[in-house]
N, C-alpha and C. Protein backbone atom coordinates (compact mmCIF):
# COMPACT_ATOMS: atom_id res chain seq x y z
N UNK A 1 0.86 -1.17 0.00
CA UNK A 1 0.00 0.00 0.00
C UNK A 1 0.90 1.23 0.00
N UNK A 2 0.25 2.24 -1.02
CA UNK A 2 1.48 3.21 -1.12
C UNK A 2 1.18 4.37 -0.10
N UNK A 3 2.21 4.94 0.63
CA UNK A 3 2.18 5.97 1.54
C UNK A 3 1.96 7.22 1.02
N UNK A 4 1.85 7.79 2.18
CA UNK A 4 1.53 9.55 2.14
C UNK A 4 2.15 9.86 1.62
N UNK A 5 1.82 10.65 0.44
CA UNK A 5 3.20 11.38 -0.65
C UNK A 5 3.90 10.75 -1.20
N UNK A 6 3.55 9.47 -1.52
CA UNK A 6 4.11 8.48 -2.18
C UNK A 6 4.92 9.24 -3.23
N UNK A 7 6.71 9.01 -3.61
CA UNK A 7 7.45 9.42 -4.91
C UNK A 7 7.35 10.91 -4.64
N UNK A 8 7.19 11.42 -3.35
CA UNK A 8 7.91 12.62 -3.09
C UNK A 8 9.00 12.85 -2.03
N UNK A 9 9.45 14.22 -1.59
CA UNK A 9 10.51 13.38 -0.52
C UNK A 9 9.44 13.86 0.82
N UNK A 10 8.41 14.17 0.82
CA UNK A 10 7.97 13.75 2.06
C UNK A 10 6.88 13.00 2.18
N UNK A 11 7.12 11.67 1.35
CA UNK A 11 6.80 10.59 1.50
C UNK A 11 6.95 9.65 3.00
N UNK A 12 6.04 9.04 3.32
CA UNK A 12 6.04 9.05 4.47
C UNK A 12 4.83 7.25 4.95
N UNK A 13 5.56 6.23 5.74
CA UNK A 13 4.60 5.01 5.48
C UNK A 13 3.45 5.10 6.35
N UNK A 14 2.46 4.58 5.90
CA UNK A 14 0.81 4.49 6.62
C UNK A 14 1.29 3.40 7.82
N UNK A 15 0.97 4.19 8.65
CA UNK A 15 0.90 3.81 10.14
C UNK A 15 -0.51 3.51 10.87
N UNK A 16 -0.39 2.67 11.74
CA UNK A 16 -1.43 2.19 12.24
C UNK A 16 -1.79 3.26 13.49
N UNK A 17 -3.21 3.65 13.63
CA UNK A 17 -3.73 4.18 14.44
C UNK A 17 -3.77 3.95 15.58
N UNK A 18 -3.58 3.20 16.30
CA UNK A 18 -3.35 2.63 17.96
C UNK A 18 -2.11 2.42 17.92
N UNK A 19 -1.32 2.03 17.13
CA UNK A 19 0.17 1.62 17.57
C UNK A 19 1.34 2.53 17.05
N UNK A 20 0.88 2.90 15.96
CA UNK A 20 1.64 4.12 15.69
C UNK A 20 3.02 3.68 15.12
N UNK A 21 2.66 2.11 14.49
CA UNK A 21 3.86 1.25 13.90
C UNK A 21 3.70 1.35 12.05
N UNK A 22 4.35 1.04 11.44
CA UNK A 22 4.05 1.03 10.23
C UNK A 22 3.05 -0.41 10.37
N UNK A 23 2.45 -0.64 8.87
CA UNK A 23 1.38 -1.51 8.82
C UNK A 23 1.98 -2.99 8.94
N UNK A 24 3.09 -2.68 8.04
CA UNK A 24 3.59 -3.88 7.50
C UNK A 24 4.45 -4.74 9.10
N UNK A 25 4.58 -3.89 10.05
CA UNK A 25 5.12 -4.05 11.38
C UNK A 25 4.35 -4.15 12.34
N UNK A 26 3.17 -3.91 12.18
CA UNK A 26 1.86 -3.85 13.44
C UNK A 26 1.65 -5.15 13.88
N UNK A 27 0.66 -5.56 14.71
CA UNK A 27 0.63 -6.49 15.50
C UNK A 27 -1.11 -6.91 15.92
N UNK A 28 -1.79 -5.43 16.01
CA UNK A 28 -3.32 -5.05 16.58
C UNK A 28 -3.79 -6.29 15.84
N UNK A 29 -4.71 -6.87 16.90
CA UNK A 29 -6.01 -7.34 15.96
C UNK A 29 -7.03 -6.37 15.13
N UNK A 30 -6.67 -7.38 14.23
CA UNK A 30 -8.25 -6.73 13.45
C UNK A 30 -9.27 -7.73 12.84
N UNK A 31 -9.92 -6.96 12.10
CA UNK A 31 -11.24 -7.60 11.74
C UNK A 31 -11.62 -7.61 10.65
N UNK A 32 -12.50 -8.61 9.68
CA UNK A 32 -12.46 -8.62 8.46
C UNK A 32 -12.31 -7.81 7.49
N UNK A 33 -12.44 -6.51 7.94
CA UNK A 33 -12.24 -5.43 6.87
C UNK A 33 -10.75 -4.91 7.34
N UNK A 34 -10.29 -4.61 7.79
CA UNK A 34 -9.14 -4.44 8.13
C UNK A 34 -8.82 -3.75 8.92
N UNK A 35 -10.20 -3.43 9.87
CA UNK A 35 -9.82 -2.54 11.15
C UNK A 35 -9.28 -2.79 12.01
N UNK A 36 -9.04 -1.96 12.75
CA UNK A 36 -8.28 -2.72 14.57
C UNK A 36 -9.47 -2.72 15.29
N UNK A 37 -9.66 -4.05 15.53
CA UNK A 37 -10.67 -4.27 16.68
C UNK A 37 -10.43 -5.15 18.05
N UNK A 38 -10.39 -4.01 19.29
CA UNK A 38 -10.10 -4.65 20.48
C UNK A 38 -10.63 -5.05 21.07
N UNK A 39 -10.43 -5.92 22.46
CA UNK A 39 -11.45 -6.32 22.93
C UNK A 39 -12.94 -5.09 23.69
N UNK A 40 -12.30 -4.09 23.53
CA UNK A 40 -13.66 -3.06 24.21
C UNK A 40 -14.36 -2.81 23.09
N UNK A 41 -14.20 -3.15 21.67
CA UNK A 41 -15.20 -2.91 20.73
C UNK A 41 -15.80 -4.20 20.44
N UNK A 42 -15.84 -5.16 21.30
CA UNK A 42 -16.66 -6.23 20.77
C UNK A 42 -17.63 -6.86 21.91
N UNK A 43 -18.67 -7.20 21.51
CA UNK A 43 -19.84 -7.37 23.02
C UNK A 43 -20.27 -8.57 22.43
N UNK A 44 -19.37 -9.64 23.09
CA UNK A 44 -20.15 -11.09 23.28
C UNK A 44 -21.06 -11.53 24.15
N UNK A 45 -21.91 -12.41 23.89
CA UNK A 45 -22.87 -12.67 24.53
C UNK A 45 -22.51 -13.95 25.16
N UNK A 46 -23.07 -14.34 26.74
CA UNK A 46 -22.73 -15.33 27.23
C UNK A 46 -24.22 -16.07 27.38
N UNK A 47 -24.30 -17.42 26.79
CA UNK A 47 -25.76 -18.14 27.70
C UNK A 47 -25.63 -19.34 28.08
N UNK A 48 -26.26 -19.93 28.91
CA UNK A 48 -25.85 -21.24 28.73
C UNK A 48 -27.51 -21.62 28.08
N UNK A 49 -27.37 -23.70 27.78
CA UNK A 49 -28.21 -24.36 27.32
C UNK A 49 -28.22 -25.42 27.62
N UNK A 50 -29.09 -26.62 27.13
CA UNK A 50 -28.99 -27.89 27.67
C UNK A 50 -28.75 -28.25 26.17
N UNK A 51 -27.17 -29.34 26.39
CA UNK A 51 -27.10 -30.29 25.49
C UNK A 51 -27.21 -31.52 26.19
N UNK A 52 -27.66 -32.46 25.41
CA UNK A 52 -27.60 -34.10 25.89
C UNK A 52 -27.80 -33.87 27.36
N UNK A 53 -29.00 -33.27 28.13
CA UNK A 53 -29.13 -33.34 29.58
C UNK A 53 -27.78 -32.46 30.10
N UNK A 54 -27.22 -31.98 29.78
CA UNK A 54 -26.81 -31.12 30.62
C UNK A 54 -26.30 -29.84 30.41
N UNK A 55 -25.71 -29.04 31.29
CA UNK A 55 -25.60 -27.59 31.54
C UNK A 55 -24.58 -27.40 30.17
N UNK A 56 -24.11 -26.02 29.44
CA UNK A 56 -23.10 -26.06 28.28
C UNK A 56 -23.28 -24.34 28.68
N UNK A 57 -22.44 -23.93 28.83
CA UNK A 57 -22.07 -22.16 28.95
C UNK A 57 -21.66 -21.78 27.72
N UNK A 58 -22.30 -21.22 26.56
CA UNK A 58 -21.77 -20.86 25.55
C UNK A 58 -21.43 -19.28 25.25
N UNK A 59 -20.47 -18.96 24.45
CA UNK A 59 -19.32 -17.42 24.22
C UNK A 59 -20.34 -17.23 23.02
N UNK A 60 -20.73 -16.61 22.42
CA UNK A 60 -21.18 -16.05 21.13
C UNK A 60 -20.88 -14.79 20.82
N UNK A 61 -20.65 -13.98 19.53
CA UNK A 61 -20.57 -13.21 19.01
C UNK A 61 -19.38 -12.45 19.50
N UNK A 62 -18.31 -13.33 19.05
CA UNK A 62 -17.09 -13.04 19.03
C UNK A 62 -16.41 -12.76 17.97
N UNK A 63 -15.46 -11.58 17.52
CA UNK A 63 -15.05 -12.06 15.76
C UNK A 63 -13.45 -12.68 16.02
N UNK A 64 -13.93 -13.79 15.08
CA UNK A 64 -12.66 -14.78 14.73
C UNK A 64 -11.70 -14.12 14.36
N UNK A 65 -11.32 -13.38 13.30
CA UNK A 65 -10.53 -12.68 13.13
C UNK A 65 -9.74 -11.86 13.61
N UNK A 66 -10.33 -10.70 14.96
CA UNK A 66 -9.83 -10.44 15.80
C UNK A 66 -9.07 -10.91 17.05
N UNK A 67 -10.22 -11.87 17.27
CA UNK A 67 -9.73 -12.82 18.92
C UNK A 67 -8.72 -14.03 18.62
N UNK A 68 -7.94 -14.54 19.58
CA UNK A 68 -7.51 -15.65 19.16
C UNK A 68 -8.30 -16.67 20.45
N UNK A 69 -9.09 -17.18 19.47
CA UNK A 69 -10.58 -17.96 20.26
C UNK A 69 -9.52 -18.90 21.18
N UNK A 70 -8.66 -19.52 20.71
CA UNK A 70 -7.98 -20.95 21.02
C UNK A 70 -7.63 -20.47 22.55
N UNK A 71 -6.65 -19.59 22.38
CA UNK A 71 -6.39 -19.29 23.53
C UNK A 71 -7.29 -18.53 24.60
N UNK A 72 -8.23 -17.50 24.14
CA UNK A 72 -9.63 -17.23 25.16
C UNK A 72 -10.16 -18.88 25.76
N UNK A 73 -10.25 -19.52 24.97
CA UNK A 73 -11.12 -20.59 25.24
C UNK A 73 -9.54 -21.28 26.34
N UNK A 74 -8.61 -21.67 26.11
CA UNK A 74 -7.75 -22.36 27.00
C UNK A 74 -7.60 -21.34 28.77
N UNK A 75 -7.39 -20.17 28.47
CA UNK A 75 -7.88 -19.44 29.40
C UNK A 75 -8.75 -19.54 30.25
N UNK A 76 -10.24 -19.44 29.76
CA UNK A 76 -11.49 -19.54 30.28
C UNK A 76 -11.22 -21.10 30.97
N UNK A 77 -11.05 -21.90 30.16
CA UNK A 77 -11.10 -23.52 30.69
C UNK A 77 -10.40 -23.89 32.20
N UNK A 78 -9.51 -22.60 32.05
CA UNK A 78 -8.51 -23.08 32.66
C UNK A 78 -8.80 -22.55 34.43
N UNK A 79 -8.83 -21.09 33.77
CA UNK A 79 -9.31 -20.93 35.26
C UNK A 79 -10.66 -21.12 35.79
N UNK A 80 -11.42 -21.57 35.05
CA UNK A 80 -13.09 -22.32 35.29
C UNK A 80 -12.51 -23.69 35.87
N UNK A 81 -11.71 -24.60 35.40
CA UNK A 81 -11.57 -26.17 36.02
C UNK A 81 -12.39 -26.93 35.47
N UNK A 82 -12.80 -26.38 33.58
CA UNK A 82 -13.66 -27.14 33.16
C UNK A 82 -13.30 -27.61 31.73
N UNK A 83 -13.76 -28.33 31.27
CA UNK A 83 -13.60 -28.71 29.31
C UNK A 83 -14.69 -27.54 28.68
N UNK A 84 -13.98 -28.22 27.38
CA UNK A 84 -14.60 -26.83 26.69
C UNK A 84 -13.60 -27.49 24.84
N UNK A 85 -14.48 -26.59 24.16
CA UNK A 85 -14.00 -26.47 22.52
C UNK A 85 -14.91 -25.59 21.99
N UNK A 86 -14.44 -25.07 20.95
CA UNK A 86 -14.78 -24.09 19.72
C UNK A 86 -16.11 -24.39 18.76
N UNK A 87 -16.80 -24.32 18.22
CA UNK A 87 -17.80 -24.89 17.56
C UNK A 87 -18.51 -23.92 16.48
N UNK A 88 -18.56 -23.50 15.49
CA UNK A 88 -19.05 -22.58 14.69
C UNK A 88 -18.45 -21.35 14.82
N UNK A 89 -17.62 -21.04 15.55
CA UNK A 89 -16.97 -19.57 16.55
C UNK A 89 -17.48 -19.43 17.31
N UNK A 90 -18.44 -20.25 18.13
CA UNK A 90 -18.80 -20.35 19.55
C UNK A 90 -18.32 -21.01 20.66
N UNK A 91 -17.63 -20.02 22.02
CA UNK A 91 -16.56 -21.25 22.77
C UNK A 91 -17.58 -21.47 23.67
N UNK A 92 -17.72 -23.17 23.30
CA UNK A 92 -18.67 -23.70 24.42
C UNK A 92 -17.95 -24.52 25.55
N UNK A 93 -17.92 -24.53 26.75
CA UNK A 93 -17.84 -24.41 28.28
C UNK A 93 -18.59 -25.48 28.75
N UNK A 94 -18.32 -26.83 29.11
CA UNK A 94 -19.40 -27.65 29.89
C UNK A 94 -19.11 -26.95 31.58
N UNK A 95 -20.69 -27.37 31.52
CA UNK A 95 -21.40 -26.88 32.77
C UNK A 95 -21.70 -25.36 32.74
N UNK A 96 -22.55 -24.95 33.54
CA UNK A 96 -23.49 -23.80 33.89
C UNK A 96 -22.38 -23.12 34.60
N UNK A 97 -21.81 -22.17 33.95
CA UNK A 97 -20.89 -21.04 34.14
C UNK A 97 -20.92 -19.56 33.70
N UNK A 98 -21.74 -19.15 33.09
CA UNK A 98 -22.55 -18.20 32.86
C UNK A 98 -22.10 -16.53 33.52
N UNK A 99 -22.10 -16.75 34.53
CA UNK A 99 -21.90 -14.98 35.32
C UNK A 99 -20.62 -15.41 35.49
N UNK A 100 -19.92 -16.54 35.51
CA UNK A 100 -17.92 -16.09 36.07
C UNK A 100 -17.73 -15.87 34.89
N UNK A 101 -17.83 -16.47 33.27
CA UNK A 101 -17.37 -16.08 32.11
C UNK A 101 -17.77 -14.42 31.76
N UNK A 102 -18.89 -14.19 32.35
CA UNK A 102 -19.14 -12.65 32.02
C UNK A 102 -18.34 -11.88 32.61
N UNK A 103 -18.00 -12.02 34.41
CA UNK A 103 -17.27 -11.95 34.57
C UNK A 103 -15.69 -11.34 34.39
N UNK A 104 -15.40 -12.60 34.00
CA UNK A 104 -13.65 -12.62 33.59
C UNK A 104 -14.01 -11.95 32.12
N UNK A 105 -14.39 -12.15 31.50
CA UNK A 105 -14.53 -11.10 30.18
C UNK A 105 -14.41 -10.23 30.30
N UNK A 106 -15.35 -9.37 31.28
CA UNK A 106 -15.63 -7.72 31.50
C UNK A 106 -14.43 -8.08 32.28
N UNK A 107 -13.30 -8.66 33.00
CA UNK A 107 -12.15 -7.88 33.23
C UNK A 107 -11.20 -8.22 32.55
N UNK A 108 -11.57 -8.70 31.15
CA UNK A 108 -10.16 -9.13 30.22
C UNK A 108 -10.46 -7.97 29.04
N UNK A 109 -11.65 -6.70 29.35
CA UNK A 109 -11.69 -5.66 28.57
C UNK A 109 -13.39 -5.78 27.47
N UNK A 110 -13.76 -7.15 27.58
CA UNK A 110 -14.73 -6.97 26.42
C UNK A 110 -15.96 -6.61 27.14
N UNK A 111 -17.05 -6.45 26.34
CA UNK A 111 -18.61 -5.22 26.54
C UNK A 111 -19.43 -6.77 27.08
N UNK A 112 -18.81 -8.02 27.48
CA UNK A 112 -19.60 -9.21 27.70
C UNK A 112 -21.18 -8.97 28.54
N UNK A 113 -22.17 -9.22 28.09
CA UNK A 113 -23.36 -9.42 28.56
C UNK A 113 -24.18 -11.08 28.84
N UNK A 114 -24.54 -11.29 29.69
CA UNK A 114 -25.24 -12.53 29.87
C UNK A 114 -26.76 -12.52 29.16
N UNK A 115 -26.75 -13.38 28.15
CA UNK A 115 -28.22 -13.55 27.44
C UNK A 115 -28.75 -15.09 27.87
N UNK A 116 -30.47 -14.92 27.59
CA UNK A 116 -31.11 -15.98 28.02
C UNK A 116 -31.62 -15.41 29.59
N UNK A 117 -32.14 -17.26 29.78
CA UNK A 117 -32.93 -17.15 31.13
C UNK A 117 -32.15 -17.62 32.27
């Protein structure tokens, strides 16, 4: 991508807006279009449900692109003391865990809300 003033001498490379790195050097998550999206711009929803008789705490509306689910989800698992995997881009959580995942979200920065009953 060509910079500011590209082929003049105060040509100058497109830098990223939060980091203030060139592009090609940045690091930010972003999101399918190519924004930087952090965790305070994204509001997942937490619910749980019943699979096969029992409790399942599911993450929804997370973007893949931004998050690195693998590790949210090894995180969450970890300090919950529970199993868990990925499923459509939904990190589902066995057992009824619901308000600690909202929780630890709202203090790992994201807009997390608890949906459902």
């Amino acid at each position: 991508m060509p910079g500011l003033f590209d082929g003049t001498s105060l040509e100058r490379p497109v830098t990223c807006e939060r980091c203030n790195k060139a592009l090609a050097d940045c690091a930010c998550p972003r999101n399918m279009k190519g924004d930087v999206c952090q965790p305070s711009d994204q509001s997942p929803r937490v619910r749980r449900e019943k699979r096969r008789g029992k409790w399942t705490t599911v993450v929804a509306e997370l973007d893949p692109e931004a998050t690195d689910l693998k590790a949210l989800l090894k995180q969450l698992r970890t300090s919950l003391g529970t199993g868990g995997g990925i499923t459509d881009g939904e990190l589902i959580l066995q057992g009824d865990h619901r308000d600690s995942v909202v929780d630890r979200l709202n203090a790992m920065g994201y807009k997390a809300k608890a949906a459902g009953g």
